[in-house]
PDB file of N, CA and C in Angstrom:
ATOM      1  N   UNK A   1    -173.961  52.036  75.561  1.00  0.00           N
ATOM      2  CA  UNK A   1    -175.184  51.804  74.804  1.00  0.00           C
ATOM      3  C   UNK A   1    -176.406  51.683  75.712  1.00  0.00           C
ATOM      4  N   UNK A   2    -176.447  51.836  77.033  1.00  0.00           N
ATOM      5  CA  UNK A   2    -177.300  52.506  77.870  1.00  0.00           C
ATOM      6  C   UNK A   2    -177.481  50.644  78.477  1.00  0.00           C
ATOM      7  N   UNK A   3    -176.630  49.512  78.177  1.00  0.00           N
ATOM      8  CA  UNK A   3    -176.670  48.557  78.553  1.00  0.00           C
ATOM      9  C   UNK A   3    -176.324  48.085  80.195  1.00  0.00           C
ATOM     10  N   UNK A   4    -176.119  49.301  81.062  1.00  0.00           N
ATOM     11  CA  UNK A   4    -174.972  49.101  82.127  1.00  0.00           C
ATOM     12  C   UNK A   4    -175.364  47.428  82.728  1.00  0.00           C
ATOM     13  N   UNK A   5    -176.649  47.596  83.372  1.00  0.00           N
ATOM     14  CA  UNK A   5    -176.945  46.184  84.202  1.00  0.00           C
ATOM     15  C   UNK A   5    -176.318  44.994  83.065  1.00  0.00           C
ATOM     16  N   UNK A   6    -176.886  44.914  81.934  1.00  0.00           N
ATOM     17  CA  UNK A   6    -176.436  43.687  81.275  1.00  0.00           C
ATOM     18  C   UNK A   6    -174.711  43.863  81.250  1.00  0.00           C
ATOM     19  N   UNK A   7    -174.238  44.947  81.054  1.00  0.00           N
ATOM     20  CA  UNK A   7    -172.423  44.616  80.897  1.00  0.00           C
ATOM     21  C   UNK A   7    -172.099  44.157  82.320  1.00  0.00           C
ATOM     22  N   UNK A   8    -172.600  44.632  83.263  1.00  0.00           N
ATOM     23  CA  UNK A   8    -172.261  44.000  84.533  1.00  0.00           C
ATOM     24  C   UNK A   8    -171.889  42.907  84.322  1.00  0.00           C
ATOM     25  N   UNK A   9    -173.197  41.970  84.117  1.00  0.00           N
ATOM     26  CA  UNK A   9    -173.444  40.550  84.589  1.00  0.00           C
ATOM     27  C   UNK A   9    -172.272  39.742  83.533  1.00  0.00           C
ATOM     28  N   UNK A  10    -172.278  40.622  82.064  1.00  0.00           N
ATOM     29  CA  UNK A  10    -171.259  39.918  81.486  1.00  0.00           C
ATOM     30  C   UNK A  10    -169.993  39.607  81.688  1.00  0.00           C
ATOM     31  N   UNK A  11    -169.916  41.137  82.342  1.00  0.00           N
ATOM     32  CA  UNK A  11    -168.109  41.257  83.199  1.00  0.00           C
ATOM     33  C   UNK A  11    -168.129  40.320  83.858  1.00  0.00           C
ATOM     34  N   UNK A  12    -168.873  39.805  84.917  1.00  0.00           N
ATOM     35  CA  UNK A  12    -169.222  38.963  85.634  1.00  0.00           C
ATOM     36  C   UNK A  12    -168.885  37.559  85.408  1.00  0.00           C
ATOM     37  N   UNK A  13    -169.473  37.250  84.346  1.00  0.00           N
ATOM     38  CA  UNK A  13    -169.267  35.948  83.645  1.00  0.00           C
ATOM     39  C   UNK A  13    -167.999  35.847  83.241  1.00  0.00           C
ATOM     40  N   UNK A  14    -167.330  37.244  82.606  1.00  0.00           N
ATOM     41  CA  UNK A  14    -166.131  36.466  81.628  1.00  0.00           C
ATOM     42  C   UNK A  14    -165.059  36.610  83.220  1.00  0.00           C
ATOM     43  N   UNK A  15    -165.180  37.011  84.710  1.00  0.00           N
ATOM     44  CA  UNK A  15    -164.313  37.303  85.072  1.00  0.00           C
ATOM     45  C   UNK A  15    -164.418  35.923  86.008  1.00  0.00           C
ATOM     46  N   UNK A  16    -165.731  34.727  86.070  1.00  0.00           N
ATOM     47  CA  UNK A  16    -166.256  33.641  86.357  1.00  0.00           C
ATOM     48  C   UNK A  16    -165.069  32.906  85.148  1.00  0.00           C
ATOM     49  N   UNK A  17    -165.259  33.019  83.923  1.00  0.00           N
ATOM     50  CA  UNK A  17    -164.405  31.665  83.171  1.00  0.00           C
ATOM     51  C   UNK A  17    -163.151  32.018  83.115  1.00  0.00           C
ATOM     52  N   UNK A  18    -162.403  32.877  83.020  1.00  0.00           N
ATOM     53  CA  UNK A  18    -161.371  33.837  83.228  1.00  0.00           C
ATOM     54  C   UNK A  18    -160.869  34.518  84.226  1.00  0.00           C
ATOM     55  N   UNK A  19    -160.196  34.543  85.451  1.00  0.00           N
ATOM     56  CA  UNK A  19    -160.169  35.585  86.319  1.00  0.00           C
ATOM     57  C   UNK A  19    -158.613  36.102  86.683  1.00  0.00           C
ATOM     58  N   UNK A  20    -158.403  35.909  85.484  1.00  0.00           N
ATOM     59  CA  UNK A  20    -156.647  36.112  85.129  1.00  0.00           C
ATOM     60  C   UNK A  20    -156.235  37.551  83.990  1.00  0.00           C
ATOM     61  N   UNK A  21    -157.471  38.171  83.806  1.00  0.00           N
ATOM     62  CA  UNK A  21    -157.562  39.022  82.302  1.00  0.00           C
ATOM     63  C   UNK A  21    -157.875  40.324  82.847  1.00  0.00           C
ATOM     64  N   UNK A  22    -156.877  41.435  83.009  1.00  0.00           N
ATOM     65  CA  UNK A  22    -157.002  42.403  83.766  1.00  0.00           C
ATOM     66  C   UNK A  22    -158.038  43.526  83.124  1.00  0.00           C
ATOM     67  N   UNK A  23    -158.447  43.384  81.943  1.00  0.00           N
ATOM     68  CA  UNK A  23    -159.492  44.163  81.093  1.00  0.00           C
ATOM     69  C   UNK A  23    -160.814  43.928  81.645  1.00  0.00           C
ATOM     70  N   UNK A  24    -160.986  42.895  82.146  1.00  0.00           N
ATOM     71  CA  UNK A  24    -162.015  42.152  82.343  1.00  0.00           C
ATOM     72  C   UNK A  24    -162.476  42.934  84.098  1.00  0.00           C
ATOM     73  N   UNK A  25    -161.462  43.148  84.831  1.00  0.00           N
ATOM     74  CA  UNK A  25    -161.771  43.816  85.698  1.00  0.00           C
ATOM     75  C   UNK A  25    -162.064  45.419  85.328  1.00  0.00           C
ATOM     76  N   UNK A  26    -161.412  45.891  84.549  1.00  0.00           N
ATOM     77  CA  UNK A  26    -161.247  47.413  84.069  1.00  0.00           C
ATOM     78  C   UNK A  26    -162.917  47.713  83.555  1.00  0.00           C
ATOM     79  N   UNK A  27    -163.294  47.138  82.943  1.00  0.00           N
ATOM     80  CA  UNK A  27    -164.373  47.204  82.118  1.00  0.00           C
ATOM     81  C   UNK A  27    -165.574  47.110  83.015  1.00  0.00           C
ATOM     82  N   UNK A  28    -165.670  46.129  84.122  1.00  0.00           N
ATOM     83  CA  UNK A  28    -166.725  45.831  85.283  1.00  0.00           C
ATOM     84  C   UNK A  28    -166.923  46.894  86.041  1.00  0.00           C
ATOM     85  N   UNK A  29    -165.512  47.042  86.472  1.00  0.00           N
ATOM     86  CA  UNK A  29    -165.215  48.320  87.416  1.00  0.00           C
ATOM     87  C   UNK A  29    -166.294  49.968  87.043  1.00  0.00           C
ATOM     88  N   UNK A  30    -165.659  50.035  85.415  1.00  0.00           N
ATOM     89  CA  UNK A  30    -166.276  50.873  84.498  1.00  0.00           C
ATOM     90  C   UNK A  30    -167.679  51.306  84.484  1.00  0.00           C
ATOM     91  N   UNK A  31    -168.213  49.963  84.589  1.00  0.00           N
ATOM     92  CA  UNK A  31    -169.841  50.142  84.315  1.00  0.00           C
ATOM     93  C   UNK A  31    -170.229  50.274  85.644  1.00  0.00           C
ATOM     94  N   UNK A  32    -169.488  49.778  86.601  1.00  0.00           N
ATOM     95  CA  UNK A  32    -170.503  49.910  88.416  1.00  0.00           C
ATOM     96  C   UNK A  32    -170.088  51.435  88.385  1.00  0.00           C
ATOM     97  N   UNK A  33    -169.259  51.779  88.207  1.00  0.00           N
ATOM     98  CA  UNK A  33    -168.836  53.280  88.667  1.00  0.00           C
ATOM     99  C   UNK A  33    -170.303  53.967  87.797  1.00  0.00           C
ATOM    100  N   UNK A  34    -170.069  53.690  86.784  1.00  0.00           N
ATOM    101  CA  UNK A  34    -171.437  54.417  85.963  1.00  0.00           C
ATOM    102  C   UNK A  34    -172.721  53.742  86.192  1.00  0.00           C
ATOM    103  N   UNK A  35    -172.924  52.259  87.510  1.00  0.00           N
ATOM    104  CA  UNK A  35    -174.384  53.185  87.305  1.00  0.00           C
ATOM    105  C   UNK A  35    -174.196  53.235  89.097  1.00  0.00           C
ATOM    106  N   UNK A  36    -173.304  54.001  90.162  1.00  0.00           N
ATOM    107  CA  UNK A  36    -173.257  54.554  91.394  1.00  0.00           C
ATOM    108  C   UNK A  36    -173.149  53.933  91.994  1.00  0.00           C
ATOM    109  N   UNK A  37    -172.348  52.513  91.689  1.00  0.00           N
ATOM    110  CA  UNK A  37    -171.579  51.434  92.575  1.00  0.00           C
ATOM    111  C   UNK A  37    -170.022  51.313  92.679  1.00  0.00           C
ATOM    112  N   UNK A  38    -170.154  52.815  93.237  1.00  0.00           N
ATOM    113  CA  UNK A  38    -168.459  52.968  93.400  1.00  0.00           C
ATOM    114  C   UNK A  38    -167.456  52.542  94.573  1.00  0.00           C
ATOM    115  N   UNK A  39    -168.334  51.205  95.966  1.00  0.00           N
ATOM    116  CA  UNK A  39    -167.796  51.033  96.400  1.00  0.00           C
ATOM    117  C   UNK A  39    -167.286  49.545  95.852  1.00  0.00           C
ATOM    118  N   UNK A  40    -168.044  49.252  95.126  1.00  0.00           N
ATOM    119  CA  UNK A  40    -167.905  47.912  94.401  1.00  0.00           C
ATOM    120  C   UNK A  40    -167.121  47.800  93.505  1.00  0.00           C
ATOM    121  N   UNK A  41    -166.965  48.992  92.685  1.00  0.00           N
ATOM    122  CA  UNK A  41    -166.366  49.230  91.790  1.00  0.00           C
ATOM    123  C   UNK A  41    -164.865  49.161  92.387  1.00  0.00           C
ATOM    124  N   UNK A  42    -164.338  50.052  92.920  1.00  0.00           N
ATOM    125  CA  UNK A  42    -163.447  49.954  94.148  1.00  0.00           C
ATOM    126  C   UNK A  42    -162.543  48.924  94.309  1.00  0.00           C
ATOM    127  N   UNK A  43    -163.401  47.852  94.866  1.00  0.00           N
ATOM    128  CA  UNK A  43    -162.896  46.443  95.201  1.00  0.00           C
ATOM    129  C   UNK A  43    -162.556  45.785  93.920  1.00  0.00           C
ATOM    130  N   UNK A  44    -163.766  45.960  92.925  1.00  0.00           N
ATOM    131  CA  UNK A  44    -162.838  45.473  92.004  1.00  0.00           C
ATOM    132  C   UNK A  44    -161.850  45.425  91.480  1.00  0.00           C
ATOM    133  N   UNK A  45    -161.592  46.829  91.115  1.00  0.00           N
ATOM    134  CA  UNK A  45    -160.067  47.393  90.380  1.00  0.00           C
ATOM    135  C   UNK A  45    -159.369  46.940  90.896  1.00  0.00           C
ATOM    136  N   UNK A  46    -159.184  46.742  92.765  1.00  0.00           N
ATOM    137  CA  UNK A  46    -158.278  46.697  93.181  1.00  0.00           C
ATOM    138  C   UNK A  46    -158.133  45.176  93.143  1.00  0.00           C
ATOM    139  N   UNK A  47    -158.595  44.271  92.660  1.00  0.00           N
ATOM    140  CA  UNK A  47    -158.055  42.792  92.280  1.00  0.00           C
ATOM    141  C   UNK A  47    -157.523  43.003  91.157  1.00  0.00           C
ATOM    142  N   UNK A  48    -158.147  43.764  89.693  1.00  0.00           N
ATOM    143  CA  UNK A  48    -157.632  43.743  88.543  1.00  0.00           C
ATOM    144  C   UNK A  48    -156.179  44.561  88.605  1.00  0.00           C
ATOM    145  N   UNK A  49    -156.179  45.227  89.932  1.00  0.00           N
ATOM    146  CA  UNK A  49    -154.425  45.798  89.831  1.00  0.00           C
ATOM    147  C   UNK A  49    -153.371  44.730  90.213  1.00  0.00           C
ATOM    148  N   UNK A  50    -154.083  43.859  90.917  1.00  0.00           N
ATOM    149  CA  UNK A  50    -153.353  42.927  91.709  1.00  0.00           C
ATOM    150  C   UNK A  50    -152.554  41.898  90.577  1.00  0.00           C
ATOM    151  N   UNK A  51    -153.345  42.017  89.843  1.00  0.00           N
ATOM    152  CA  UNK A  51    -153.237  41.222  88.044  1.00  0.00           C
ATOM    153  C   UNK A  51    -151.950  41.802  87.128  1.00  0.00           C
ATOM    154  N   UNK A  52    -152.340  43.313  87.102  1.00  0.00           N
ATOM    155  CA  UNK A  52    -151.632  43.999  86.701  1.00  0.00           C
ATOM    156  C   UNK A  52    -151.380  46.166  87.238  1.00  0.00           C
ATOM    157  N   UNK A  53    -150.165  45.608  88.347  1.00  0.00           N
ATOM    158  CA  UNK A  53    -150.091  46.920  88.914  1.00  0.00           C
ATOM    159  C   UNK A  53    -149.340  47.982  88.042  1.00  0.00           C
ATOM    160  N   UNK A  54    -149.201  47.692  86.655  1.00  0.00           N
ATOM    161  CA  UNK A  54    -148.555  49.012  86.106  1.00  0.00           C
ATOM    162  C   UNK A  54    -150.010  49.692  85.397  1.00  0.00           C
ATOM    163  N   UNK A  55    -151.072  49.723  85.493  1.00  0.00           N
ATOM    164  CA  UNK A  55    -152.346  49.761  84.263  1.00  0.00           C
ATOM    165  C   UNK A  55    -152.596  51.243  84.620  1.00  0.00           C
ATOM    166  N   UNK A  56    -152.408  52.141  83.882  1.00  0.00           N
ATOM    167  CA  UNK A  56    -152.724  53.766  83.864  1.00  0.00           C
ATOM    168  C   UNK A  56    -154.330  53.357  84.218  1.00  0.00           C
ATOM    169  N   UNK A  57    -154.965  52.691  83.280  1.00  0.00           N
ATOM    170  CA  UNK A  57    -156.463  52.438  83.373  1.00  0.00           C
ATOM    171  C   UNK A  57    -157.137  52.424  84.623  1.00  0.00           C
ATOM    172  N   UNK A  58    -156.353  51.380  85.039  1.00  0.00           N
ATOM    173  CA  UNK A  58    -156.969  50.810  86.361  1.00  0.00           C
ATOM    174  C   UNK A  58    -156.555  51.848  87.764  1.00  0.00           C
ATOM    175  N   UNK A  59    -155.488  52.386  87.444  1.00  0.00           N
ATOM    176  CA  UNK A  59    -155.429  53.228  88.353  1.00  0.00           C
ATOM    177  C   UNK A  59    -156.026  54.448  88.339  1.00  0.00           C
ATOM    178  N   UNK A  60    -156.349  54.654  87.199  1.00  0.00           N
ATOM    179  CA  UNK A  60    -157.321  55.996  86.710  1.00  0.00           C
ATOM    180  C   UNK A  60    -159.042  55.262  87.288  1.00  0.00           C
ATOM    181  N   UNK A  61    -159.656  54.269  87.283  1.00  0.00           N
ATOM    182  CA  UNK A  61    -160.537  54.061  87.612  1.00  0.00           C
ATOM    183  C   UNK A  61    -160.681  54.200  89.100  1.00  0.00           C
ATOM    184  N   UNK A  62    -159.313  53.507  89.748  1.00  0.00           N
ATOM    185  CA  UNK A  62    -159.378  53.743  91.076  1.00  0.00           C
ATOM    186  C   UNK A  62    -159.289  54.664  92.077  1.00  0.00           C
ATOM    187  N   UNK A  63    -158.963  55.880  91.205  1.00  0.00           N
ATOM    188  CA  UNK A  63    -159.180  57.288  91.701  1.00  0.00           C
ATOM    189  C   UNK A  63    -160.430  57.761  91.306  1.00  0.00           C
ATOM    190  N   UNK A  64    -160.969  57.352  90.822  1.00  0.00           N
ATOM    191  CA  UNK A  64    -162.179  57.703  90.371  1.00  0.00           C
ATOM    192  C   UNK A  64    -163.344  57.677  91.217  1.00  0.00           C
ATOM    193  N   UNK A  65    -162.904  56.028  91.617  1.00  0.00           N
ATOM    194  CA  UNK A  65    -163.766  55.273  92.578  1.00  0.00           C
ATOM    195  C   UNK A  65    -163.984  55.553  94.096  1.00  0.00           C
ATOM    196  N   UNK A  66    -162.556  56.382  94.148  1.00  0.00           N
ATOM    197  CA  UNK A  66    -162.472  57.262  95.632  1.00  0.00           C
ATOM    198  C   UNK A  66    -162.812  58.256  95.621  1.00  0.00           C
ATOM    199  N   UNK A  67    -162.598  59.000  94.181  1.00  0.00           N
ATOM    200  CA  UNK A  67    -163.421  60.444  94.391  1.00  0.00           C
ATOM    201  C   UNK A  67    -165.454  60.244  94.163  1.00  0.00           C
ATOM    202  N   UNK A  68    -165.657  59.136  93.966  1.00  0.00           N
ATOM    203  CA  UNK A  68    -167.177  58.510  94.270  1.00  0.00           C
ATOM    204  C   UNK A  68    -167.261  58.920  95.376  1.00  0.00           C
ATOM    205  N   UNK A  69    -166.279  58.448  96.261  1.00  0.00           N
ATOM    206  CA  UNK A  69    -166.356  58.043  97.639  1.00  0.00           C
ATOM    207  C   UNK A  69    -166.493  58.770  98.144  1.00  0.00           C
ATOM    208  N   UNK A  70    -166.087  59.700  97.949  1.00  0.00           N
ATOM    209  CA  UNK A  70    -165.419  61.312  98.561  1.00  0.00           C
ATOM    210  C   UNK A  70    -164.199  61.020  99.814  1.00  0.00           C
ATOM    211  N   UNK A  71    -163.541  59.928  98.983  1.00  0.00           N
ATOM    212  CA  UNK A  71    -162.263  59.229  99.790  1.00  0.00           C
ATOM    213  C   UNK A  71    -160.978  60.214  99.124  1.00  0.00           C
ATOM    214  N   UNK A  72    -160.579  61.581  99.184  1.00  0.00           N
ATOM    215  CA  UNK A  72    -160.185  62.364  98.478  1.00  0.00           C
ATOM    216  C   UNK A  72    -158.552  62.014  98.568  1.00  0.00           C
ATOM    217  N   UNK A  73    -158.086  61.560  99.742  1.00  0.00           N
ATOM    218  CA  UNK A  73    -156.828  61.346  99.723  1.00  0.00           C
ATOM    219  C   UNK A  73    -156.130  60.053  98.910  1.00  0.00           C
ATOM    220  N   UNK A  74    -156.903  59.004  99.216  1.00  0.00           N
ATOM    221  CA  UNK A  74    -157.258  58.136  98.340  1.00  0.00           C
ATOM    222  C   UNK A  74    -157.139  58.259  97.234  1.00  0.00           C
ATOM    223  N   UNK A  75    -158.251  58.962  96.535  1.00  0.00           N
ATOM    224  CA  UNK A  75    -158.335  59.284  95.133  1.00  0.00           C
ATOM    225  C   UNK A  75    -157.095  59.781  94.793  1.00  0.00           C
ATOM    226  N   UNK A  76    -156.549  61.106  95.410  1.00  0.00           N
ATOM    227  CA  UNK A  76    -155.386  61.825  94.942  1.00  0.00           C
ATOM    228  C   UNK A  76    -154.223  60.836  94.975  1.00  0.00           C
ATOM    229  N   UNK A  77    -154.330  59.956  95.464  1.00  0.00           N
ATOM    230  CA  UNK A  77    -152.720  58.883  95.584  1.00  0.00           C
ATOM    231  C   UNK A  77    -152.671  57.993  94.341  1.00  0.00           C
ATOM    232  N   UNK A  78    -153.998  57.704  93.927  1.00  0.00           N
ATOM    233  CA  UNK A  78    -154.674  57.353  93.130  1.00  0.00           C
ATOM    234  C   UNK A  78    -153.966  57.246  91.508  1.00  0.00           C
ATOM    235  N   UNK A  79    -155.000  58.843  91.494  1.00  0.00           N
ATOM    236  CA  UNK A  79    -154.752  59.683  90.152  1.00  0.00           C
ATOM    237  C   UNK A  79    -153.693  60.229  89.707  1.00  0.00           C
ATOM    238  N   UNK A  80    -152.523  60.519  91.062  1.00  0.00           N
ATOM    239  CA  UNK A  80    -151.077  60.802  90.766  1.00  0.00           C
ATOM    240  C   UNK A  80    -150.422  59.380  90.426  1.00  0.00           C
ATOM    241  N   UNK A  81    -150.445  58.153  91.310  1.00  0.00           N
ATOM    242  CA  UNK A  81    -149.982  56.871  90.551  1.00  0.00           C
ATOM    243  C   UNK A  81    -150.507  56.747  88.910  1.00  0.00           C
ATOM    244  N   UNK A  82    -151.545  57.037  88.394  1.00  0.00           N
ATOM    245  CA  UNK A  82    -151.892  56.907  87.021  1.00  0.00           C
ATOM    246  C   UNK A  82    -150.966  57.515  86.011  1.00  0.00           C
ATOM    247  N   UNK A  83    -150.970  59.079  86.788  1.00  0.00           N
ATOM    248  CA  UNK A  83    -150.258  60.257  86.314  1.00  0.00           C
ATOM    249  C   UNK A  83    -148.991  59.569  85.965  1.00  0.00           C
ATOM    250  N   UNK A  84    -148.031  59.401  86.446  1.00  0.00           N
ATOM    251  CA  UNK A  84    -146.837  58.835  87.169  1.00  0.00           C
ATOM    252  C   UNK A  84    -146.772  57.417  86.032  1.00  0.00           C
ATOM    253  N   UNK A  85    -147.554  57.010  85.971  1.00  0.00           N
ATOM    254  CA  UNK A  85    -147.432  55.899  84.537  1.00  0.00           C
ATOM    255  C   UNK A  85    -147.994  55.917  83.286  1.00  0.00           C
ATOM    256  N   UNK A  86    -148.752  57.190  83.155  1.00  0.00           N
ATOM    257  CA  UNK A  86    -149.306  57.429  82.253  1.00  0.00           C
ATOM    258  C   UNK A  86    -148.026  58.221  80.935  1.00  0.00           C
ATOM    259  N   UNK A  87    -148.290  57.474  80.072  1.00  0.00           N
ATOM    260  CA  UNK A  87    -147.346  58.250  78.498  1.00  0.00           C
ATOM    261  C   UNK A  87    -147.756  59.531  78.348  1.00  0.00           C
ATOM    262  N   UNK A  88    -148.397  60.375  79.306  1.00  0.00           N
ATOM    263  CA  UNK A  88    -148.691  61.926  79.048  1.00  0.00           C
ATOM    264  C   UNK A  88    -150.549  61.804  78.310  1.00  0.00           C
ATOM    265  N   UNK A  89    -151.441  60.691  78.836  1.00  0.00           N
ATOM    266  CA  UNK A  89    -152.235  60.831  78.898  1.00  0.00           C
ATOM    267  C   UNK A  89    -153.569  62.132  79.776  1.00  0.00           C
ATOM    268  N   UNK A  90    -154.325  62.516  79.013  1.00  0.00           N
ATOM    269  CA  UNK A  90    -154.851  63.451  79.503  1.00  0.00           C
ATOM    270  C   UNK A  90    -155.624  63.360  81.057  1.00  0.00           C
ATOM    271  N   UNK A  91    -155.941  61.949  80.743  1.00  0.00           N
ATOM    272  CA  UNK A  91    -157.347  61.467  81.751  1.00  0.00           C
ATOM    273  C   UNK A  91    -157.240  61.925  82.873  1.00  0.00           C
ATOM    274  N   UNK A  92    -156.045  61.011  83.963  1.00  0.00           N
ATOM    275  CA  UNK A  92    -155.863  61.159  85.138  1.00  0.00           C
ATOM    276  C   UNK A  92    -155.697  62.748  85.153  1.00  0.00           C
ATOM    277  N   UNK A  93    -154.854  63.154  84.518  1.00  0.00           N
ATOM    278  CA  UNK A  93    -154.603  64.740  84.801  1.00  0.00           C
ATOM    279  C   UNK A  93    -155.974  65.565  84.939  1.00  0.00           C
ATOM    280  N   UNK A  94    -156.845  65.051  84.039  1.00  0.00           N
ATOM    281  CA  UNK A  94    -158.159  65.530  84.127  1.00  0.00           C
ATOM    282  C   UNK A  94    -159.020  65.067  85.613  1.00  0.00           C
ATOM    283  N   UNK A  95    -158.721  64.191  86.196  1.00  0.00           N
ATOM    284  CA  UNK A  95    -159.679  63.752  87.481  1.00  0.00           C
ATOM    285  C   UNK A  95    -158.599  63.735  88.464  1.00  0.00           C
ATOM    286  N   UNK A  96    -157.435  64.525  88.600  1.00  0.00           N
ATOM    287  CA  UNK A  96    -156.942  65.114  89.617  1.00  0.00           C
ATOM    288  C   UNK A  96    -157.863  66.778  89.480  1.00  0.00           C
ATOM    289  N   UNK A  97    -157.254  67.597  88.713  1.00  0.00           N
ATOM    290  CA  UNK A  97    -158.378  68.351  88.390  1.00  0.00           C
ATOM    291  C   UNK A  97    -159.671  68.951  89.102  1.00  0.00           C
ATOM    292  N   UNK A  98    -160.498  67.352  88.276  1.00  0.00           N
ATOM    293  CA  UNK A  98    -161.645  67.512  89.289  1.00  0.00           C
ATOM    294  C   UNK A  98    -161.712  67.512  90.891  1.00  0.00           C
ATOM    295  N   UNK A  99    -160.681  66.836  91.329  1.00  0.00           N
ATOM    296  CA  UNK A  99    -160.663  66.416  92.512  1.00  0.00           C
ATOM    297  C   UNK A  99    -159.759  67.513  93.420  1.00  0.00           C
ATOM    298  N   UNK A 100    -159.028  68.605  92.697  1.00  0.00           N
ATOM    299  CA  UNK A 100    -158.921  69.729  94.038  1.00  0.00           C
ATOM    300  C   UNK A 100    -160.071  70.347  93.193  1.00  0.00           C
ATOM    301  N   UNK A 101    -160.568  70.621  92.547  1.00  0.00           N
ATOM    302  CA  UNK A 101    -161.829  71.301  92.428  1.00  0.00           C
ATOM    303  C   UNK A 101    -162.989  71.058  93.384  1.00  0.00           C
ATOM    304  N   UNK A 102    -163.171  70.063  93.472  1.00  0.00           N
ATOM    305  CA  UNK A 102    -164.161  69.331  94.648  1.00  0.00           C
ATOM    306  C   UNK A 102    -163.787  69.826  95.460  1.00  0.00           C
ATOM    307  N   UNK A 103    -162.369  69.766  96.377  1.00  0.00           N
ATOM    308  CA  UNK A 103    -162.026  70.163  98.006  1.00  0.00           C
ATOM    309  C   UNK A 103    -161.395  70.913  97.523  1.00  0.00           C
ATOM    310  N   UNK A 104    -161.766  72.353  96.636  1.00  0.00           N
ATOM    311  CA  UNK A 104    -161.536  73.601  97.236  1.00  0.00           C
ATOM    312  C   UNK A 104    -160.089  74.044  96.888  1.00  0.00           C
ATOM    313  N   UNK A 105    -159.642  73.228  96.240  1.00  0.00           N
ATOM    314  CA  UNK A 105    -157.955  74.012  96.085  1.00  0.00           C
ATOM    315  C   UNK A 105    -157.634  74.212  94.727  1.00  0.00           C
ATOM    316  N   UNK A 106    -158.330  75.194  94.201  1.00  0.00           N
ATOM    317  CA  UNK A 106    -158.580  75.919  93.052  1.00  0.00           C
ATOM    318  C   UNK A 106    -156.874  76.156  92.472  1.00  0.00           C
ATOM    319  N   UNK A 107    -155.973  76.499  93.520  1.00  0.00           N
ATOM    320  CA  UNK A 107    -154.220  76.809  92.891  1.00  0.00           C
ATOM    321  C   UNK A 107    -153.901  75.317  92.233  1.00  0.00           C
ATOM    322  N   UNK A 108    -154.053  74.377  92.709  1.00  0.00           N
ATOM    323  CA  UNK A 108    -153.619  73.128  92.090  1.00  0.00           C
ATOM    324  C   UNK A 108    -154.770  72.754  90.937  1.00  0.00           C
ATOM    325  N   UNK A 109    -155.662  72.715  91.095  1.00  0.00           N
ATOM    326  CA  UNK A 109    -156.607  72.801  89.806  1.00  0.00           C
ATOM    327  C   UNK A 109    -156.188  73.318  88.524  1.00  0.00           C
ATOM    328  N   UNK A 110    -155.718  74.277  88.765  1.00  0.00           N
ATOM    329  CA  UNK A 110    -155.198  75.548  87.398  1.00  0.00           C
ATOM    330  C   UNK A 110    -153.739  74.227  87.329  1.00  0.00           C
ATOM    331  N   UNK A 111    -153.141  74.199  88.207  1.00  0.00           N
ATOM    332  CA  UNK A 111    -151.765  73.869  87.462  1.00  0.00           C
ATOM    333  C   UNK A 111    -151.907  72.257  86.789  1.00  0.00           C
TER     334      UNK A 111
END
């Protein structure tokens, strides 16, 4: 809703009275990535995995957050862990994708 700075600060807060609620990281993570705080973003996820390391979500954010980075290997370890727990969700499959598209390896892109 074009709110990013204010969801920040809220994530913020509920992850201040709460810091046990792995959504709560997912969602923070979410909005820094969208407005180009993807090293922050980053760090976050990677507490909210610490919460909960099976989360397609969170691991889909955290490839995300590396392909910000242009941390590509990263990302790809990433987006295949998502893959890898994902119920045949599209997402990750979609930002692996992007990510040999980025570095150039157009054969794995297609597949």
């Amino acid at each position: 809703m074009g709110q990013g700075t204010n969801s920040i600060a809220f994530m913020k807060r509920a992850i201040e009275l709460n810091d046990q609620i792995p959504v709560y990281y997912l969602n923070l993570a979410t909005s820094l990535i969208e407005q180009k705080k993807a090293s922050e973003a980053k760090q976050v996820i990677e507490h909210g995995l610490q919460i909960d390391p099976k989360s397609v979500l969170a691991w889909n954010v955290l490839g995300v957050s590396h392909l910000e980075l242009a941390n590509y290997p990263a990302a790809e370890e990433a987006l295949k862990r998502a893959a890898e727990l994902s119920d045949g969700s599209a997402e990750p499959a979609c930002n692996l994708c992007q990510l040999y598209f980025k570095t150039g390896d157009l054969d794995a892109s297609l597949r």
